[in-house]
Protein backbone atom coordinates (compact mmCIF):
# COMPACT_ATOMS: atom_id res chain seq x y z
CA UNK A 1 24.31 18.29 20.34
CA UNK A 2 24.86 21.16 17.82
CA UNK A 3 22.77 24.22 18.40
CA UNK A 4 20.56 23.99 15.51
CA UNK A 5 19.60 20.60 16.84
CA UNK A 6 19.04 22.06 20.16
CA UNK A 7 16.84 24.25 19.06
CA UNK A 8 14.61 21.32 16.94
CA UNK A 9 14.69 19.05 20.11
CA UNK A 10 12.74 22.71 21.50
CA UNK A 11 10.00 22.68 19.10
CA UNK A 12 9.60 19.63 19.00
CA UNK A 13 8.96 18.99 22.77
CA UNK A 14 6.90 22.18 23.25
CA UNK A 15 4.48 20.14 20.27
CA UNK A 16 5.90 23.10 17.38
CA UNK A 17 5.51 22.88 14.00
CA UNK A 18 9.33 21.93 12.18
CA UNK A 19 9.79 24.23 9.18
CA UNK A 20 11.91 23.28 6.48
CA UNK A 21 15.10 24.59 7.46
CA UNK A 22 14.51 21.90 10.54
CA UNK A 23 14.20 18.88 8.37
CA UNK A 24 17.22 19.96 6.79
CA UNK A 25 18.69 20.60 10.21
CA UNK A 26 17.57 16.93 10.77
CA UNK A 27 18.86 15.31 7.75
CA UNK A 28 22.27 17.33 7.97
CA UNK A 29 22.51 16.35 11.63
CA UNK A 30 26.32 13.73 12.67
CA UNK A 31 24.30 12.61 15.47
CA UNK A 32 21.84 9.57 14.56
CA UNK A 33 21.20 8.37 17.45
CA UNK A 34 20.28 11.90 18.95
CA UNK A 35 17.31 12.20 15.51
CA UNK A 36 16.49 8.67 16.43
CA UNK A 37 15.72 9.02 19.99
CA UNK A 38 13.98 12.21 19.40
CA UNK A 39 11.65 10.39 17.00
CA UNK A 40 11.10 7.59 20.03
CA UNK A 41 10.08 10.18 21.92
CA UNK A 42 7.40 11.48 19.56
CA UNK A 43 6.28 8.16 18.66
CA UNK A 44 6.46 6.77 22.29
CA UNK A 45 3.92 9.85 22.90
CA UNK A 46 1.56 9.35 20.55
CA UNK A 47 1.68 5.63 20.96
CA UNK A 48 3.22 3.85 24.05
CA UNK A 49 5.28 0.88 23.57
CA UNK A 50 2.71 -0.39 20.26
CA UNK A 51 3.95 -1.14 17.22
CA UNK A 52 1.28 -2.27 14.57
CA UNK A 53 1.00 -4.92 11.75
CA UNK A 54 -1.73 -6.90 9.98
CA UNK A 55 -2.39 -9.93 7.73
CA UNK A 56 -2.19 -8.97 4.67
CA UNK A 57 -1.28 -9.87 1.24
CA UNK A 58 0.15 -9.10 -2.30
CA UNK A 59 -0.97 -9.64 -5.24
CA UNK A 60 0.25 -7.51 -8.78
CA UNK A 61 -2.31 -8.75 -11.30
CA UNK A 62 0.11 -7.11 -14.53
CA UNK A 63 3.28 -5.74 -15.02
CA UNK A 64 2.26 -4.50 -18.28
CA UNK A 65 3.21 -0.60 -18.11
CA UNK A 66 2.64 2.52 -20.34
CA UNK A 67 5.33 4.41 -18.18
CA UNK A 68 8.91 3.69 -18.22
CA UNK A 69 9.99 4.92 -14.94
CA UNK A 70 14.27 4.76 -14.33
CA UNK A 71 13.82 3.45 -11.08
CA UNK A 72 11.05 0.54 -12.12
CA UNK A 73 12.44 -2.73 -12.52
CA UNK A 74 8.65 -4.57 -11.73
CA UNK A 75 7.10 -3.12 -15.31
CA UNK A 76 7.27 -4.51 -18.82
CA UNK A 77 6.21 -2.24 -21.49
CA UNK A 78 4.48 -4.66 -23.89
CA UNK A 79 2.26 -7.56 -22.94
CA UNK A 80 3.99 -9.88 -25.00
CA UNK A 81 7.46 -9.27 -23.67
CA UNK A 82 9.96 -11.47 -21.89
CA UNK A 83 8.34 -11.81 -18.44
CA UNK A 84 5.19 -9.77 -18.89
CA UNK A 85 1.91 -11.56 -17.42
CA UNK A 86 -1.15 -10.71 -16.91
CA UNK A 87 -3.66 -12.63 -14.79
CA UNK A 88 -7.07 -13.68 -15.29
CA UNK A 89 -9.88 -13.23 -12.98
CA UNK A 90 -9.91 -16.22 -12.16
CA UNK A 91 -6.22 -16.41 -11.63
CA UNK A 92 -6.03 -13.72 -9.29
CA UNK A 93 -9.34 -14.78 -7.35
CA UNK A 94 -7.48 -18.12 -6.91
CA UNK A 95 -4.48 -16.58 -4.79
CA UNK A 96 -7.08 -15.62 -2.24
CA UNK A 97 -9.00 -18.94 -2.24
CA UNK A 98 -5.74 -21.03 -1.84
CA UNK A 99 -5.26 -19.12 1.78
CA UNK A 100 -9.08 -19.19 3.14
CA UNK A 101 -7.63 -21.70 5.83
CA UNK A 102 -5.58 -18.49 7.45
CA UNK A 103 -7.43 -15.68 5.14
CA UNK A 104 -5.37 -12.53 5.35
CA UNK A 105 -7.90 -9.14 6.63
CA UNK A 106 -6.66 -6.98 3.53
CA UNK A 107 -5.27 -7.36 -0.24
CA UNK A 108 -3.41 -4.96 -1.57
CA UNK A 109 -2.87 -4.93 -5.11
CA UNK A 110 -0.51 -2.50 -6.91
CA UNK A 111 -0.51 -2.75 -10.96
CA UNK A 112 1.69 -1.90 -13.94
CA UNK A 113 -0.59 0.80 -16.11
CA UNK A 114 -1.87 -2.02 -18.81
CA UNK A 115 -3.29 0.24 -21.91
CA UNK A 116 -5.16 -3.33 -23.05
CA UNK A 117 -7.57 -4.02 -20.61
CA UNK A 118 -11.60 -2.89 -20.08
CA UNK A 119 -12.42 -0.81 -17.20
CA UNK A 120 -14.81 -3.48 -16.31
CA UNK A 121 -12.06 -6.01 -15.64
CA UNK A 122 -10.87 -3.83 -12.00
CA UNK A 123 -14.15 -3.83 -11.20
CA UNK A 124 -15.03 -7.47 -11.97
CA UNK A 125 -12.04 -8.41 -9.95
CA UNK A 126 -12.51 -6.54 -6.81
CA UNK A 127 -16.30 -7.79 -6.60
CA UNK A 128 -14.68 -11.44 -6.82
CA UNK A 129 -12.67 -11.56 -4.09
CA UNK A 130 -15.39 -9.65 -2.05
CA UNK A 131 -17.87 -12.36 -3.12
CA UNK A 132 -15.29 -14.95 -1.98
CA UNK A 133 -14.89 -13.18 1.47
CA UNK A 134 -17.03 -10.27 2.14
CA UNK A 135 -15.29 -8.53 4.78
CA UNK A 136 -11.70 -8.34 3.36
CA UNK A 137 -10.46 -5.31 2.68
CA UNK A 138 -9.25 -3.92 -0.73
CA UNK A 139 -6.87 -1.39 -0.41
CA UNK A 140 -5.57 -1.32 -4.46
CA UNK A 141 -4.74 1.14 -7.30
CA UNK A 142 -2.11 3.85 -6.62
CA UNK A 143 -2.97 6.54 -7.27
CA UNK A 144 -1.11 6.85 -10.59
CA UNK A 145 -3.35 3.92 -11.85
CA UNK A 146 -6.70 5.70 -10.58
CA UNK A 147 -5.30 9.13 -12.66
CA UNK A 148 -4.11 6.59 -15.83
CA UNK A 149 -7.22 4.85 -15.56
CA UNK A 150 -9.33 8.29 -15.67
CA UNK A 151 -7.69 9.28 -19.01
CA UNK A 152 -7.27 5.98 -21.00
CA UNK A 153 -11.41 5.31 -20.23
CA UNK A 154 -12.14 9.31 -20.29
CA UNK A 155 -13.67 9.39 -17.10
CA UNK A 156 -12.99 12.00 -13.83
CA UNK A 157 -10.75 10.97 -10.82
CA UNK A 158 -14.14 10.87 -8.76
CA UNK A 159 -15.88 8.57 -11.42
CA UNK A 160 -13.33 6.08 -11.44
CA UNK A 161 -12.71 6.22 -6.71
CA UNK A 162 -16.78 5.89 -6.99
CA UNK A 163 -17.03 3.05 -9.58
CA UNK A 164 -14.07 1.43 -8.17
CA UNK A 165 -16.09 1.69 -4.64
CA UNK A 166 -19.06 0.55 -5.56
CA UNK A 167 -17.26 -2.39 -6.59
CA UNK A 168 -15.62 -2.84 -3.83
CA UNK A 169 -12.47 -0.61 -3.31
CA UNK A 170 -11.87 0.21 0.51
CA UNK A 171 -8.03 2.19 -0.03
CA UNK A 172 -5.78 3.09 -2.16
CA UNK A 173 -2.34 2.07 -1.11
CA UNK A 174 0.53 5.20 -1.26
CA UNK A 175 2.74 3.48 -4.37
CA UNK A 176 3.45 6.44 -6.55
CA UNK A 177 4.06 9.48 -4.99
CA UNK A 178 7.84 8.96 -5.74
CA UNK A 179 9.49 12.38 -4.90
CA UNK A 180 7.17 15.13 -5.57
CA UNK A 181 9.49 18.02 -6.35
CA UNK A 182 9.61 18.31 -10.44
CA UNK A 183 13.22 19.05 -10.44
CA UNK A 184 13.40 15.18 -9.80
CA UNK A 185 10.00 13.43 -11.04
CA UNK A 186 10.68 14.80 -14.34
CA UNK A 187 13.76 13.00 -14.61
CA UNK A 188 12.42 9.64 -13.12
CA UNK A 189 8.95 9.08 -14.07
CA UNK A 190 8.30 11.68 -16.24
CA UNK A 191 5.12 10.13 -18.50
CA UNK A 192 2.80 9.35 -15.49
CA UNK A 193 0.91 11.34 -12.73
CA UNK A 194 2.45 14.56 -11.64
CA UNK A 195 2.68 15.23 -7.91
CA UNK A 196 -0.01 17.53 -8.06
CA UNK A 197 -2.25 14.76 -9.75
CA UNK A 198 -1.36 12.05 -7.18
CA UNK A 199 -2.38 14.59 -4.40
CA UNK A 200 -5.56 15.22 -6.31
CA UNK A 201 -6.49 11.91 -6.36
CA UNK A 202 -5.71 11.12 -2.37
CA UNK A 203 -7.65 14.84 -2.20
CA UNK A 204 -10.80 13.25 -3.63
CA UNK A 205 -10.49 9.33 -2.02
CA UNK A 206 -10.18 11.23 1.37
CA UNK A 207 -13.59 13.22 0.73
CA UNK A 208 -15.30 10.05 -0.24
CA UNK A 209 -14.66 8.56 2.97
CA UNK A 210 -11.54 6.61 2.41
CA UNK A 211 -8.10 6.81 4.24
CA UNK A 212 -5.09 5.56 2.28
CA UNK A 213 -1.47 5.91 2.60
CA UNK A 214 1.08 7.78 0.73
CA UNK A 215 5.06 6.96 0.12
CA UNK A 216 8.39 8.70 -0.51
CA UNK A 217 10.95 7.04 -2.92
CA UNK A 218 14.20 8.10 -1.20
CA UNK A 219 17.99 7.38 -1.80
CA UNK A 220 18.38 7.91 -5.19
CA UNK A 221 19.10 11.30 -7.20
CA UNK A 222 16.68 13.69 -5.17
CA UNK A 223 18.47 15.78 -2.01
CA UNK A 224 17.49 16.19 1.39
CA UNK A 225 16.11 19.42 0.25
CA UNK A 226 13.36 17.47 -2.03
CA UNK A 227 12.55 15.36 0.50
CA UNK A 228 11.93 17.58 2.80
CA UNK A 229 9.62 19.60 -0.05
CA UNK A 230 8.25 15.80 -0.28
CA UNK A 231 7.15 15.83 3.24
CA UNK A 232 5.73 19.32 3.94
CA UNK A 233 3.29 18.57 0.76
CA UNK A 234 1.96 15.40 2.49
CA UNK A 235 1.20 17.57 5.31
CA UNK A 236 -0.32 20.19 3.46
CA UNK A 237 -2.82 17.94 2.37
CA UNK A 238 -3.00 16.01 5.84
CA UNK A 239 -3.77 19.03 7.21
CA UNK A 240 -6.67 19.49 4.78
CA UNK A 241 -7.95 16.32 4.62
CA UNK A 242 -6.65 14.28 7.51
CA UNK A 243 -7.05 11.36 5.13
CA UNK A 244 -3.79 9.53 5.41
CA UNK A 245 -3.58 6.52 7.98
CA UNK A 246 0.48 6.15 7.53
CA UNK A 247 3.43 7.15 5.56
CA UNK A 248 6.11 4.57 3.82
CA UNK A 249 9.26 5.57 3.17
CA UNK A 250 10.42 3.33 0.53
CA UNK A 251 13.89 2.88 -0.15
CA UNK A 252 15.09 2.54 -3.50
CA UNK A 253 16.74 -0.29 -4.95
CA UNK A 254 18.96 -0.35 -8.25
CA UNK A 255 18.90 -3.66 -9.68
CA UNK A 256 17.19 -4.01 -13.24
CA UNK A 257 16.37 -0.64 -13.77
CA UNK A 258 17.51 2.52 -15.57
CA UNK A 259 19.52 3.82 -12.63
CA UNK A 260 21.88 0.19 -11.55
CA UNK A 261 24.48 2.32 -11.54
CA UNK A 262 23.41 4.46 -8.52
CA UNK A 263 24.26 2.67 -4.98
CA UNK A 264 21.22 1.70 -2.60
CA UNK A 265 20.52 3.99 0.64
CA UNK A 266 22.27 2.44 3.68
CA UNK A 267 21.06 1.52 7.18
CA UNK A 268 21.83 4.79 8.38
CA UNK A 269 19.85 6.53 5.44
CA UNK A 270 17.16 3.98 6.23
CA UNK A 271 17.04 4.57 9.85
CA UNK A 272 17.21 8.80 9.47
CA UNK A 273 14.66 8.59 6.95
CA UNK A 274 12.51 7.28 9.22
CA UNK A 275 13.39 9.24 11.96
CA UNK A 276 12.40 12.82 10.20
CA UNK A 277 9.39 11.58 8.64
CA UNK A 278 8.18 11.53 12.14
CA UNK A 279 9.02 14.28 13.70
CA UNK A 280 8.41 16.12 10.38
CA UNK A 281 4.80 14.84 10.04
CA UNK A 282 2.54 15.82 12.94
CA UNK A 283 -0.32 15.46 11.67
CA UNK A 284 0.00 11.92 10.16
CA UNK A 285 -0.73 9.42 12.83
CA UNK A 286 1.98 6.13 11.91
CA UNK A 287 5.33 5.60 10.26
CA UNK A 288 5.55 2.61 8.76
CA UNK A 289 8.86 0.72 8.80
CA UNK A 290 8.45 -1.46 5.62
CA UNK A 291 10.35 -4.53 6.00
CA UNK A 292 10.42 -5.49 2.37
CA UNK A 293 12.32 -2.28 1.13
CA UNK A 294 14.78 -1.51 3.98
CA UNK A 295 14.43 -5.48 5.35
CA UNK A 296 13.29 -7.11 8.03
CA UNK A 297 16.61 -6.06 10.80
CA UNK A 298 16.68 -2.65 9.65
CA UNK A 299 12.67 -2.42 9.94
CA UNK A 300 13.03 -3.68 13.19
CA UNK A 301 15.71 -1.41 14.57
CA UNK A 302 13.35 1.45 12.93
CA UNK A 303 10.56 0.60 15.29
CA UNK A 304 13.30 2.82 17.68
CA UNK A 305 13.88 5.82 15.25
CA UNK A 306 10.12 6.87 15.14
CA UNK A 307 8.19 3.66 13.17
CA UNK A 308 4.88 2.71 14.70
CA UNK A 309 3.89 0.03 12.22
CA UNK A 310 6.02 -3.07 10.59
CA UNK A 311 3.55 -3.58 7.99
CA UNK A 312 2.33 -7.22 7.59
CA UNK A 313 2.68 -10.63 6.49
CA UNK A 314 2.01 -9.81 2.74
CA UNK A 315 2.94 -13.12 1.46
CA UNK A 316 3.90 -12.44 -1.91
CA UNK A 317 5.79 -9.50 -3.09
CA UNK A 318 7.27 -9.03 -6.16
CA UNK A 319 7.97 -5.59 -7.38
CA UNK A 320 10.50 -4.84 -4.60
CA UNK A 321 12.40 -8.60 -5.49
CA UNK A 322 12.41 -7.63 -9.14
CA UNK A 323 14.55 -4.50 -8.28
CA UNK A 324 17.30 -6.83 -6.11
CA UNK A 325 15.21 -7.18 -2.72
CA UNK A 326 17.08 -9.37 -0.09
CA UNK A 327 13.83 -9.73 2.18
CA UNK A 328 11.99 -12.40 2.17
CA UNK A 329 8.44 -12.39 -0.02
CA UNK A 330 6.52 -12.67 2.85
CA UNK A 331 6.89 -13.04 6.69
CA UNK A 332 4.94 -15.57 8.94
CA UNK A 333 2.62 -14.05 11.39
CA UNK A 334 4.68 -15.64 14.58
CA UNK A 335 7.87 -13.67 12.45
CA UNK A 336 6.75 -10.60 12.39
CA UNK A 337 5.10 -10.67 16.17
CA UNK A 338 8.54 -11.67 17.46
CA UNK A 339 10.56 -8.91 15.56
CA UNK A 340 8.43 -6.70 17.76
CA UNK A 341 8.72 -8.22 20.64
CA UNK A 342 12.47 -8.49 20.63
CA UNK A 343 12.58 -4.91 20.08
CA UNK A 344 11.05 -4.49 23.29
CA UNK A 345 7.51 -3.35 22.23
CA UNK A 346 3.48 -4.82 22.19
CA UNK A 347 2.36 -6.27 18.74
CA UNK A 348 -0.49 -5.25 17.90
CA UNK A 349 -2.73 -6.85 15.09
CA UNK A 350 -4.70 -4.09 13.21
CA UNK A 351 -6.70 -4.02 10.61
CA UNK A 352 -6.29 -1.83 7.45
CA UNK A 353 -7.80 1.30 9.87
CA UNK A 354 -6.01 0.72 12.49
CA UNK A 355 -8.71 -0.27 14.83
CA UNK A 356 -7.21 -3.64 17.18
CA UNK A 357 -7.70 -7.12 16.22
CA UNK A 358 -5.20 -8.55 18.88
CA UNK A 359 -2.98 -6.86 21.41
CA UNK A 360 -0.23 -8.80 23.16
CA UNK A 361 0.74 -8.18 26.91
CA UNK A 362 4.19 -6.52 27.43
CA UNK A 363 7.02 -8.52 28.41
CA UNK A 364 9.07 -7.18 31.10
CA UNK A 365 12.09 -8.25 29.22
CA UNK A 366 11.92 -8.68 25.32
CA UNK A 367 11.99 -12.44 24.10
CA UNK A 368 15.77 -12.55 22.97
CA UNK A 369 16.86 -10.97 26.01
CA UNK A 370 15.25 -13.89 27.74
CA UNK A 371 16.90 -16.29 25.13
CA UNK A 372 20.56 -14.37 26.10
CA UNK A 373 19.89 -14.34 30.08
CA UNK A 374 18.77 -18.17 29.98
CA UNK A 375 22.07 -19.22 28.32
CA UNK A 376 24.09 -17.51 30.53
CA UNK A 377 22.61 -18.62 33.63
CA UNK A 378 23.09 -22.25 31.96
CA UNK A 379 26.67 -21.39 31.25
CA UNK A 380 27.47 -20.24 34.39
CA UNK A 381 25.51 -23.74 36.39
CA UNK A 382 27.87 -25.60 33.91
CA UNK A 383 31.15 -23.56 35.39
CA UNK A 384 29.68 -24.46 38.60
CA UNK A 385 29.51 -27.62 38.81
């Protein structure tokens, strides 16, 4: 252990605030597994042996997009493009009422920036899948579509969050926040929502009573230095607010989009990333391992270098596959509780605020270890005999 590590491992233990030159310390670090165990540790204090999840699902109602974003390969910039679509109400009311047999607890929905339809539309949609199940959770709109949707209908960011609510909006989901410095969002999504604007909006959603989550895009032209910048401004405003439930980092992925030529993070950059997102932010209560961006082994190896939540069944994504995504489009509720338990920790089913549906009993051996141990007992009978 190098002595600048040393000294992080320190603060950290005696509950210190990191400063920037410790991420840096953290990101510049040889030793993985050293930043990985120290984010167990944290995580393992704050939560035990849980790891969260819930049922959730999907669904992006347009990919019709203003912006033009180098590291989007989801948006289309015209609605009458090759592989643009739009839904109708109805349409997207219809994905929920096909699953009412094993109804997910939350939707999230996550939209291009469509310059062609009413305000009234969002709103009309979220009341329709809360008429068709009252107690689901919407958790939609980044908040780059709440700040596009306040100047294309000339309304504030609070007039939009309350008429959104009053429709039915329970979250906004973290999509957008990219990488905050402006060295780097003005080279990779320069036409939408600054950083400051993004924060604004999460600054307002948090006063009217709702948490959300926010996001990192990672592994593409920013530095360690940006992310850690990226970090420290999500706990600025934690700190404020204490609004945020979770933080995603989302790796980025080149295929179909104005950067293919750049190479994807790796496992490694996956698994660090993780790792100093939670021992960088104190304040913020759950890492989430996202399965669809970094997929499901690596998420699942994460839930060891600091993650406290795998996400959720989601069902149907698409703006992650559109960019190259290996993972699957959705994972089965069994899936997902085994990937936990074969990593040795207790699923627990949440729902969108974290308070516990389900909680499994811990297994004094994780299932695959059991699965290993049987067939070599079996083996060793067949020598035997």
């Amino acid at each position: 252990m190098t002595t600048e590590l040393g000294k992080v491992v320190d603060k950290v233990r005696s509950k210190e605030r990191l400063s920037f030159d410790d991420g840096m310390t953290l990101f510049l670090e040889p030793d993985l597994l050293a930043i990985g165990a120290l984010a167990n540790e944290v995580c393992e204090r704050l939560h035990g042996d849980r790891v969260y999840f819930n049922r959730n699902m999907r669904i992006e109602v347009t990919n019709v997009c203003v912006a033009s974003c180098l590291f989007c390969s989801f948006a289309k910039l015209e609605a009458h493009s090759p592989g643009a679509h739009t839904m109708s109400l109805e349409e997207a009311w219809r994905e929920l009422e096909v699953r009412m047999d094993d109804p997910p607890s939350e939707i999230h929905i996550v939209n291009g920036l469509h310059p062609g339809l009413p305000f009234s539309y969002y709103e009309a949609l979220l009341a329709g899948f809360k008429r068709i199940k009252p107690d689901v959770v919407m958790k939609c709109f980044t908040a780059v579509e709440i700040h596009f949707f306040a100047e294309h209908y000339q309304m504030s960011h609070q007039e939009v969050l309350l008429r959104l609510q009053r429709a039915g909006l329970d979250s906004l989901p973290g999509g957008g926040a990219e990488i905050f410095h402006p060295e780097v969002r003005s080279r990779i999504s320069h036409d939408k929502a600054t950083a400051e604007q993004y924060l604004e909006v999460h600054r307002i959603a948090h006063r009217l009573g709702m948490r959300t989550n926010t996001t990192m895009l990672y592994g593409h032209i920013e530095t360690f230095e940006h992310r850690v910048d990226h970090l420290q401004r999500v706990r600025e405003l934690q700190d404020e607010t204490h609004g945020f439930a979770a933080f995603i980092p989302l790796a980025f992925h080149p295929d179909g989009n104005g950067m293919k030529h750049l190479p994807a993070p790796t496992a490694v950059d996956d698994l660090r990333t993780l790792a100093v997102s939670r021992l960088m932010l104190d304040n913020v209560a759950h890492i989430k391992a996202y399965w669809v961006s970094m997929t499901p082994k690596i998420a699942q190896v994460g839930l060891r270098f600091g993650a406290s939540d795998i996400d959720g069944t989601i069902v149907h994504e698409t703006i992650y596959h559109a960019a190259g995504s290996s993972s699957p489009q959705g994972l089965r509720y069994d899936e997902l509780v085994r990937l936990i338990r074969e990593a040795a920790r207790v699923p627990v089913e949440r729902d969108t605020h974290y308070n516990v549906v389900r909680e499994w009993l811990p297994n004094a051996m994780p299932e695959a270890a059991l699965k290993v141990r049987d067939r070599k007992a079996d083996r060793h009978l067949r020598v035997l005999s």
